[in-house]
C-alpha atoms as a PDB file:
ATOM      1  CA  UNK A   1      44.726  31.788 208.010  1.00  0.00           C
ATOM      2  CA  UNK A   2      46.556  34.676 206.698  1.00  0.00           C
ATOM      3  CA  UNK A   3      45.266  35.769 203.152  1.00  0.00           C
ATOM      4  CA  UNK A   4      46.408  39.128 201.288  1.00  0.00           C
ATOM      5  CA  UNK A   5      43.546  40.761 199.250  1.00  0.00           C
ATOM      6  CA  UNK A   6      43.348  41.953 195.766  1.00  0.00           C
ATOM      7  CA  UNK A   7      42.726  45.377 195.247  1.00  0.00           C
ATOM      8  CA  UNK A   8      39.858  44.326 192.816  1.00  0.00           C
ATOM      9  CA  UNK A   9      38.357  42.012 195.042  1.00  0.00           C
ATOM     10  CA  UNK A  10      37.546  45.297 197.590  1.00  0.00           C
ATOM     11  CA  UNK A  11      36.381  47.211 194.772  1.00  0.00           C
ATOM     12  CA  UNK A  12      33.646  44.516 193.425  1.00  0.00           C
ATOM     13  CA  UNK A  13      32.201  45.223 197.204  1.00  0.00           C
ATOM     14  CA  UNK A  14      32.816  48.808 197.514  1.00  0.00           C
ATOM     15  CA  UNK A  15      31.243  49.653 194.661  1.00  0.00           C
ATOM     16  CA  UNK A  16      28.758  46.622 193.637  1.00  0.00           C
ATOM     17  CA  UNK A  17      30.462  45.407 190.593  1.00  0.00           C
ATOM     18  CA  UNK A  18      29.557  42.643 188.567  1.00  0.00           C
ATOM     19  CA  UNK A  19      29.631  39.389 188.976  1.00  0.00           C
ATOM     20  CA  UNK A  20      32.283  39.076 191.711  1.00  0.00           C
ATOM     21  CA  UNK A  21      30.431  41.301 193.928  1.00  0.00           C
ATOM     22  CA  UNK A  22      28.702  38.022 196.274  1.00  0.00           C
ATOM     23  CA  UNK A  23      31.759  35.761 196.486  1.00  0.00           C
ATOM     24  CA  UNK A  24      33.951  38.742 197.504  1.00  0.00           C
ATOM     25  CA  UNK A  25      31.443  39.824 200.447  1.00  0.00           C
ATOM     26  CA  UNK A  26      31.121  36.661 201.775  1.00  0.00           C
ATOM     27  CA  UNK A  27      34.900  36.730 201.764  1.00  0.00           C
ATOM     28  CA  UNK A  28      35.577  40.115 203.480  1.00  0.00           C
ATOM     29  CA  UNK A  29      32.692  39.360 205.926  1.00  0.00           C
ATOM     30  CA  UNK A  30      35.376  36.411 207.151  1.00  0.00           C
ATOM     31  CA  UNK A  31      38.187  39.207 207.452  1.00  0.00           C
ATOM     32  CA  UNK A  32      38.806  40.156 210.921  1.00  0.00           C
ATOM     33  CA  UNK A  33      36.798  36.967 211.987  1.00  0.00           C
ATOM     34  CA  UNK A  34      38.049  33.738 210.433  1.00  0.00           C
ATOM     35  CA  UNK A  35      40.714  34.852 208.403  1.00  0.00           C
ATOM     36  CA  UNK A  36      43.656  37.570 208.178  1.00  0.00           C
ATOM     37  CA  UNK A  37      42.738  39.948 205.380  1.00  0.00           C
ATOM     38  CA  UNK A  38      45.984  41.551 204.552  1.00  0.00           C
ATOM     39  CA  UNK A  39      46.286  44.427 201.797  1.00  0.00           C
ATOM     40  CA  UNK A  40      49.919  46.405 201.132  1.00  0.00           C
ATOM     41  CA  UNK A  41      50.086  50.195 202.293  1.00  0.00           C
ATOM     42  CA  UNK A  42      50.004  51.705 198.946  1.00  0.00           C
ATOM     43  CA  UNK A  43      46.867  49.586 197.951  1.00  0.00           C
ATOM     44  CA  UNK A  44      45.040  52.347 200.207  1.00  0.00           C
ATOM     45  CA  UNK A  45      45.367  54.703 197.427  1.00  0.00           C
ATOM     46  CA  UNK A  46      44.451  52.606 195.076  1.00  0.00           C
ATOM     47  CA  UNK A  47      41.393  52.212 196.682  1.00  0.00           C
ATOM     48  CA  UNK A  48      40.659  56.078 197.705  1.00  0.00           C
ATOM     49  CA  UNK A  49      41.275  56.793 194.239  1.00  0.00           C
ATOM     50  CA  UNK A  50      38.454  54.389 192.947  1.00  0.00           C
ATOM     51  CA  UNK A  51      36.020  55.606 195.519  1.00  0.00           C
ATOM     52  CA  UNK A  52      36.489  59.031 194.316  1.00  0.00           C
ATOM     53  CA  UNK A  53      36.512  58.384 190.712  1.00  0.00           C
ATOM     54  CA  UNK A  54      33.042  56.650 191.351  1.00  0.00           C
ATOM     55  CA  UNK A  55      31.422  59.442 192.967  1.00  0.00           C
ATOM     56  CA  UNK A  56      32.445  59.609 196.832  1.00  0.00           C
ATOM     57  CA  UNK A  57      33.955  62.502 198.067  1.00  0.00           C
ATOM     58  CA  UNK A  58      36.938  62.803 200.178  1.00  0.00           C
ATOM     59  CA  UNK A  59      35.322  62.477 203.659  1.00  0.00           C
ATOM     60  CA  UNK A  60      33.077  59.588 202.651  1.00  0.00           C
ATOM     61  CA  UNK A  61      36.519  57.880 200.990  1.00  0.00           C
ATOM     62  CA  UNK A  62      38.372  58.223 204.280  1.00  0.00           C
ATOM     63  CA  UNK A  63      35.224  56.640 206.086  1.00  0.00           C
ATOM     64  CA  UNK A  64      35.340  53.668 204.017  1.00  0.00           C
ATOM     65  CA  UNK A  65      39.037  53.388 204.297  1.00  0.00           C
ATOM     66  CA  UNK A  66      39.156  53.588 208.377  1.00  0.00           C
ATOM     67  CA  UNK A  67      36.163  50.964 208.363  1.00  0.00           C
ATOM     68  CA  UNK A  68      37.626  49.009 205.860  1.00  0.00           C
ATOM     69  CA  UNK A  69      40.953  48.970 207.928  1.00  0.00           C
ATOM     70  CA  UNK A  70      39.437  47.723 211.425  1.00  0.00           C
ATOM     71  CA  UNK A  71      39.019  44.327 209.638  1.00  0.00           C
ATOM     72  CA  UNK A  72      41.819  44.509 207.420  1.00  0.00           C
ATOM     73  CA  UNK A  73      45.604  44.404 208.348  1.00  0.00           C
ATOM     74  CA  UNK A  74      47.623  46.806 206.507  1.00  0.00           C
ATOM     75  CA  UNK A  75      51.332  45.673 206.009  1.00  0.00           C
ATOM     76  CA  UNK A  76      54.118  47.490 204.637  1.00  0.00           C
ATOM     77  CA  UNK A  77      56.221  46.773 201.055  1.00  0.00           C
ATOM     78  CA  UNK A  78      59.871  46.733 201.885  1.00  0.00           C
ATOM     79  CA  UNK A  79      62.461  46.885 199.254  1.00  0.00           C
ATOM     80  CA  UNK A  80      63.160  43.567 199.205  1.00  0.00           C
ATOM     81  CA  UNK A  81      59.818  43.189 197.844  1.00  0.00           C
ATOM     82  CA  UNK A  82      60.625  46.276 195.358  1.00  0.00           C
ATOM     83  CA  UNK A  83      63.410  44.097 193.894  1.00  0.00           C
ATOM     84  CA  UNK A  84      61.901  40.841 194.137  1.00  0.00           C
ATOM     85  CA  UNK A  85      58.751  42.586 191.751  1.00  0.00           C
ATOM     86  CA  UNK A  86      60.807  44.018 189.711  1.00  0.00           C
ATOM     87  CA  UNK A  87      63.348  40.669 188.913  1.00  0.00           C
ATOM     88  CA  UNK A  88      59.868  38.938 189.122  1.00  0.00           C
ATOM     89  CA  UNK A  89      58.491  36.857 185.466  1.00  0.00           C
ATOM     90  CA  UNK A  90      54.801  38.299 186.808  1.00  0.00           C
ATOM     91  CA  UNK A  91      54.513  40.620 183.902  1.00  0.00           C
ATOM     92  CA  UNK A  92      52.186  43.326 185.578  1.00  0.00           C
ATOM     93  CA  UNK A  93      54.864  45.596 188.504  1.00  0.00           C
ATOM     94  CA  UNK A  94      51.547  46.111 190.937  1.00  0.00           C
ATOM     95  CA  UNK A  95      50.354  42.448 190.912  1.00  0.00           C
ATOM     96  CA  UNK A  96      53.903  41.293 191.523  1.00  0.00           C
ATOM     97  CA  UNK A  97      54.853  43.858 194.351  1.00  0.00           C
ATOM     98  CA  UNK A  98      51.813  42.269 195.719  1.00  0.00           C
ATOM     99  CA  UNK A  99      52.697  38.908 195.518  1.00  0.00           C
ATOM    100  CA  UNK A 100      56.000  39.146 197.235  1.00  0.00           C
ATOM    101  CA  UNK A 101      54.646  41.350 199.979  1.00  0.00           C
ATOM    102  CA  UNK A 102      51.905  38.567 200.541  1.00  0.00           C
ATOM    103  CA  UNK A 103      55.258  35.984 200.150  1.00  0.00           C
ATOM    104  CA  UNK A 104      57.387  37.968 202.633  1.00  0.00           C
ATOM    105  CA  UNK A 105      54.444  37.843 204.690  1.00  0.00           C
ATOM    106  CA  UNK A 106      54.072  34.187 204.846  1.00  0.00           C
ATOM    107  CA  UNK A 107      50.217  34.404 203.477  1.00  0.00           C
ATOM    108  CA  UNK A 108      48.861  31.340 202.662  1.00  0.00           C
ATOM    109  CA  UNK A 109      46.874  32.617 199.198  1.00  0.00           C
ATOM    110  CA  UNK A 110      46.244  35.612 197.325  1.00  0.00           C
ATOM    111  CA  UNK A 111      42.407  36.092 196.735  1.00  0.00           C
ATOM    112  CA  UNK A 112      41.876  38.312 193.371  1.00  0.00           C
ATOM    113  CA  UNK A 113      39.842  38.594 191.002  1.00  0.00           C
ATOM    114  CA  UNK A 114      41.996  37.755 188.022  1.00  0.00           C
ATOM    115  CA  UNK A 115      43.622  34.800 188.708  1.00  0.00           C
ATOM    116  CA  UNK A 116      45.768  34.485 185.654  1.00  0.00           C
ATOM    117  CA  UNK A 117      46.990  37.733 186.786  1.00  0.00           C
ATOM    118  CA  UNK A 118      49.038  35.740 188.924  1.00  0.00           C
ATOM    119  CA  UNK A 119      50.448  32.898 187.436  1.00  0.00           C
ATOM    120  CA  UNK A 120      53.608  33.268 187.717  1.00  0.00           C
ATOM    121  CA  UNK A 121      53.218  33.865 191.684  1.00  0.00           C
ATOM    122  CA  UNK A 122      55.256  32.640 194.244  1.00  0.00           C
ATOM    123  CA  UNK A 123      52.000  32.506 196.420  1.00  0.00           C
ATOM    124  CA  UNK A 124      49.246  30.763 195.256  1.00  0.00           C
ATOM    125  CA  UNK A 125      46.203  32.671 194.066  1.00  0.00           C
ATOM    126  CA  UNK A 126      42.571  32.197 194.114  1.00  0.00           C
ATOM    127  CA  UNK A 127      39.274  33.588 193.243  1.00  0.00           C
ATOM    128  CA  UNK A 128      36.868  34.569 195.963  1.00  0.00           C
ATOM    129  CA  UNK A 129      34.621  31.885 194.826  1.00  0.00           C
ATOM    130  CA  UNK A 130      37.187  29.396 194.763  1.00  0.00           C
ATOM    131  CA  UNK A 131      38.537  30.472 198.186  1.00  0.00           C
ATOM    132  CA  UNK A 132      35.392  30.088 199.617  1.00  0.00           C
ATOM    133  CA  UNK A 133      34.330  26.462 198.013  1.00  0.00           C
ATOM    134  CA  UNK A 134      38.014  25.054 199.097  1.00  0.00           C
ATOM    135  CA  UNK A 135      38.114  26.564 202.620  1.00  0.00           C
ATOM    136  CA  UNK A 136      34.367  27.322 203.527  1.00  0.00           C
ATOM    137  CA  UNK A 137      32.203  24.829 201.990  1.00  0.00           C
ATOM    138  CA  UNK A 138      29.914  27.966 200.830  1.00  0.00           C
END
């Protein structure tokens, strides 16, 4: 099962936030096992500029991030998927560009965090808590 991953669901984990933080561990503990985490190159960023705005230095971000990518697949965003964003209803640009990677990649869901974010889709997304109940039983 091939699922491409919010870039809020990582954060909840990385840096123990909220609410979302146990449903999104218990996802990204399947990653690399039972399912095909996917995130989009320039999520990476994204991500390595959260760490360091919430207090982890440069070497500690880059840890993270090569950890984080053993269990993780990171695909690329052609410019098909640039245009397809873009043309896209979805009404936020980075949400979109992610849903028509995660479409161009044949993923079966999108697992976020805000899942009215994503409405609009052409890839069906779902909470980590909902993910988990549908597919896991947990």
């Amino acid at each position: 099962m091939k699922i491409l991953i919010d870039t809020n669901v990582i954060i909840d984990v990385l840096i123990g936030r909220g609410p979302h933080f146990e449903s999104s561990a218990a996802f990204l503990k399947l990653c690399g096992k039972q399912i095909t985490g996917l995130i989009i190159a320039s999520q990476t960023t994204d991500i390595f500029y959260l760490l360091r705005r919430n207090g982890k230095n440069s070497d500690e971000a880059k840890l993270i991030l090569q950890k984080l990518t053993t269990n993780l697949k990171v695909t690329d965003v052609t410019a098909v998927d640039v245009k397809n964003a873009l043309d896209s209803e979805m009404p936020d640009y980075e949400d979109a560009l992610l849903a028509y990677a995660a479409k161009r990649q044949k993923t079966e869901h999108i697992v976020t965090r805000n899942e009215k974010d994503f409405v609009k889709s052409p890839v069906i997304a779902l909470s980590s808590q909902v993910f988990l109940e549908q597919f896991f039983s947990i």
